[in-house]
C-alpha atoms as a PDB file:
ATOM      1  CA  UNK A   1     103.701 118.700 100.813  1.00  0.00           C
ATOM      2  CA  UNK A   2     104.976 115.875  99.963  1.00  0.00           C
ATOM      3  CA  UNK A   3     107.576 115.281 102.602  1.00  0.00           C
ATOM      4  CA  UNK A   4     105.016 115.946 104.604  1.00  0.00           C
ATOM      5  CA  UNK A   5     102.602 113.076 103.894  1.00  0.00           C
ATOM      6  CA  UNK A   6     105.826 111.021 103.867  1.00  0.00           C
ATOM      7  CA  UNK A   7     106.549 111.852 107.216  1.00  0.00           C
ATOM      8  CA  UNK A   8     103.307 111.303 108.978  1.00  0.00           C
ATOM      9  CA  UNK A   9     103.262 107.927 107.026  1.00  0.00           C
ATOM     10  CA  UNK A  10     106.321 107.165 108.657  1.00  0.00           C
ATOM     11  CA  UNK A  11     104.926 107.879 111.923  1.00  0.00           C
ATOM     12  CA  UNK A  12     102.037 105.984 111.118  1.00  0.00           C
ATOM     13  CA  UNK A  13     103.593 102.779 110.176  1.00  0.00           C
ATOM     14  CA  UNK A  14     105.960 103.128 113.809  1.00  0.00           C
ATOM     15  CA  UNK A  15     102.841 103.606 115.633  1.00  0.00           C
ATOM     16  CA  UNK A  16     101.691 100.547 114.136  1.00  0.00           C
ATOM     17  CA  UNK A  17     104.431  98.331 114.518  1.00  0.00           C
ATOM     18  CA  UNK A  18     104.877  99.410 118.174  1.00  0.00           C
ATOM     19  CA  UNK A  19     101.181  98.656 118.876  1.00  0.00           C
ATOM     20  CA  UNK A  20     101.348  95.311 117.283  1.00  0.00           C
ATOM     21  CA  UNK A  21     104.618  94.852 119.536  1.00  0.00           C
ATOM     22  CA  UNK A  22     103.425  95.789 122.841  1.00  0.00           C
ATOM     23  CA  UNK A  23      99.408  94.151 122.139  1.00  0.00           C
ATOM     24  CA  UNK A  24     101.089  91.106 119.996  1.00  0.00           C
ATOM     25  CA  UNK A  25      97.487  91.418 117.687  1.00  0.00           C
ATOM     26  CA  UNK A  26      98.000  90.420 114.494  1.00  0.00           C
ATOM     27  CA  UNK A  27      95.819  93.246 112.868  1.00  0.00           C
ATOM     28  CA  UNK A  28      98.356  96.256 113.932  1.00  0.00           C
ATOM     29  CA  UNK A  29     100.767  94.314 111.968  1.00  0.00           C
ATOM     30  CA  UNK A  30      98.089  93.770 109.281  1.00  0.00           C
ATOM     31  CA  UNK A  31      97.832  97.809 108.501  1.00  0.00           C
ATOM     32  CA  UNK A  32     101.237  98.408 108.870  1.00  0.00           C
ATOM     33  CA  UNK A  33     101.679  95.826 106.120  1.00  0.00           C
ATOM     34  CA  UNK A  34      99.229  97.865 104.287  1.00  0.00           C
ATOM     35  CA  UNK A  35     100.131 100.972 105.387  1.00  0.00           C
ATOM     36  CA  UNK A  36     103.919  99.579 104.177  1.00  0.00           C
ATOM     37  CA  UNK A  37     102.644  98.684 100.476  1.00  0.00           C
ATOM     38  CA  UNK A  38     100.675 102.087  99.925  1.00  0.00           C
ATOM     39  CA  UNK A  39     103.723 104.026 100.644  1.00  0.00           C
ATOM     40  CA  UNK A  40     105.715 102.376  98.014  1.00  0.00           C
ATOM     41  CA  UNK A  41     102.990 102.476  95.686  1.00  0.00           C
ATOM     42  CA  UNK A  42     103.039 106.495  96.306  1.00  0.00           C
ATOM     43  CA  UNK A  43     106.350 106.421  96.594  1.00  0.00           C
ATOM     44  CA  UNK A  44     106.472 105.112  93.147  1.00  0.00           C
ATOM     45  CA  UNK A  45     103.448 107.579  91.687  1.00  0.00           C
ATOM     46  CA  UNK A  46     105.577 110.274  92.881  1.00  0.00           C
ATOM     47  CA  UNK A  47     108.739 109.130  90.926  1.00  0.00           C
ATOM     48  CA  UNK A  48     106.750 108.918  87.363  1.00  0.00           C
ATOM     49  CA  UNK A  49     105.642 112.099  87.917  1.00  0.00           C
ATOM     50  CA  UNK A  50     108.174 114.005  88.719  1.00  0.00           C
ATOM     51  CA  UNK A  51     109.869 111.903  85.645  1.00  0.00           C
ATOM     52  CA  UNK A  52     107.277 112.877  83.556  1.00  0.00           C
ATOM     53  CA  UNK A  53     107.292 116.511  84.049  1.00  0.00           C
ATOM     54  CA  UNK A  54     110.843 116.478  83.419  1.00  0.00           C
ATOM     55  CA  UNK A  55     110.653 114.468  80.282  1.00  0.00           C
ATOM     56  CA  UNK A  56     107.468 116.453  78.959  1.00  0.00           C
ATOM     57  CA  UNK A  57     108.848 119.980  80.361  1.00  0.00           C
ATOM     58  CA  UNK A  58     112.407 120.412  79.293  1.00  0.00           C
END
């Protein structure tokens, strides 16, 4: 599940960037600056729990 999120974020932010590319609008690059910072942040959600299960389950 979530690889799968991960991926269609992925595609998400290269739709983005290739919008703001071939339109040159500054709001495409706008969300995929946004789009950018909410995948780390869930990138980073991820990580503490999956650390926290460890640390709390073994």
């Amino acid at each position: 599940m979530i690889r799968l999120i991960f991926v269609l974020l992925v595609i998400t932010a290269m739709v983005l960037l290739g919008m703001y590319l071939l339109s040159d609008e500054k709001k495409y690059l706008q969300y995929f600056k946004k789009t950018l910072k909410y995948t780390l942040f869930l990138a980073l959600v991820v990580m503490v729990m999956f650390a926290l299960r460890r640390f709390f389950y073994v």
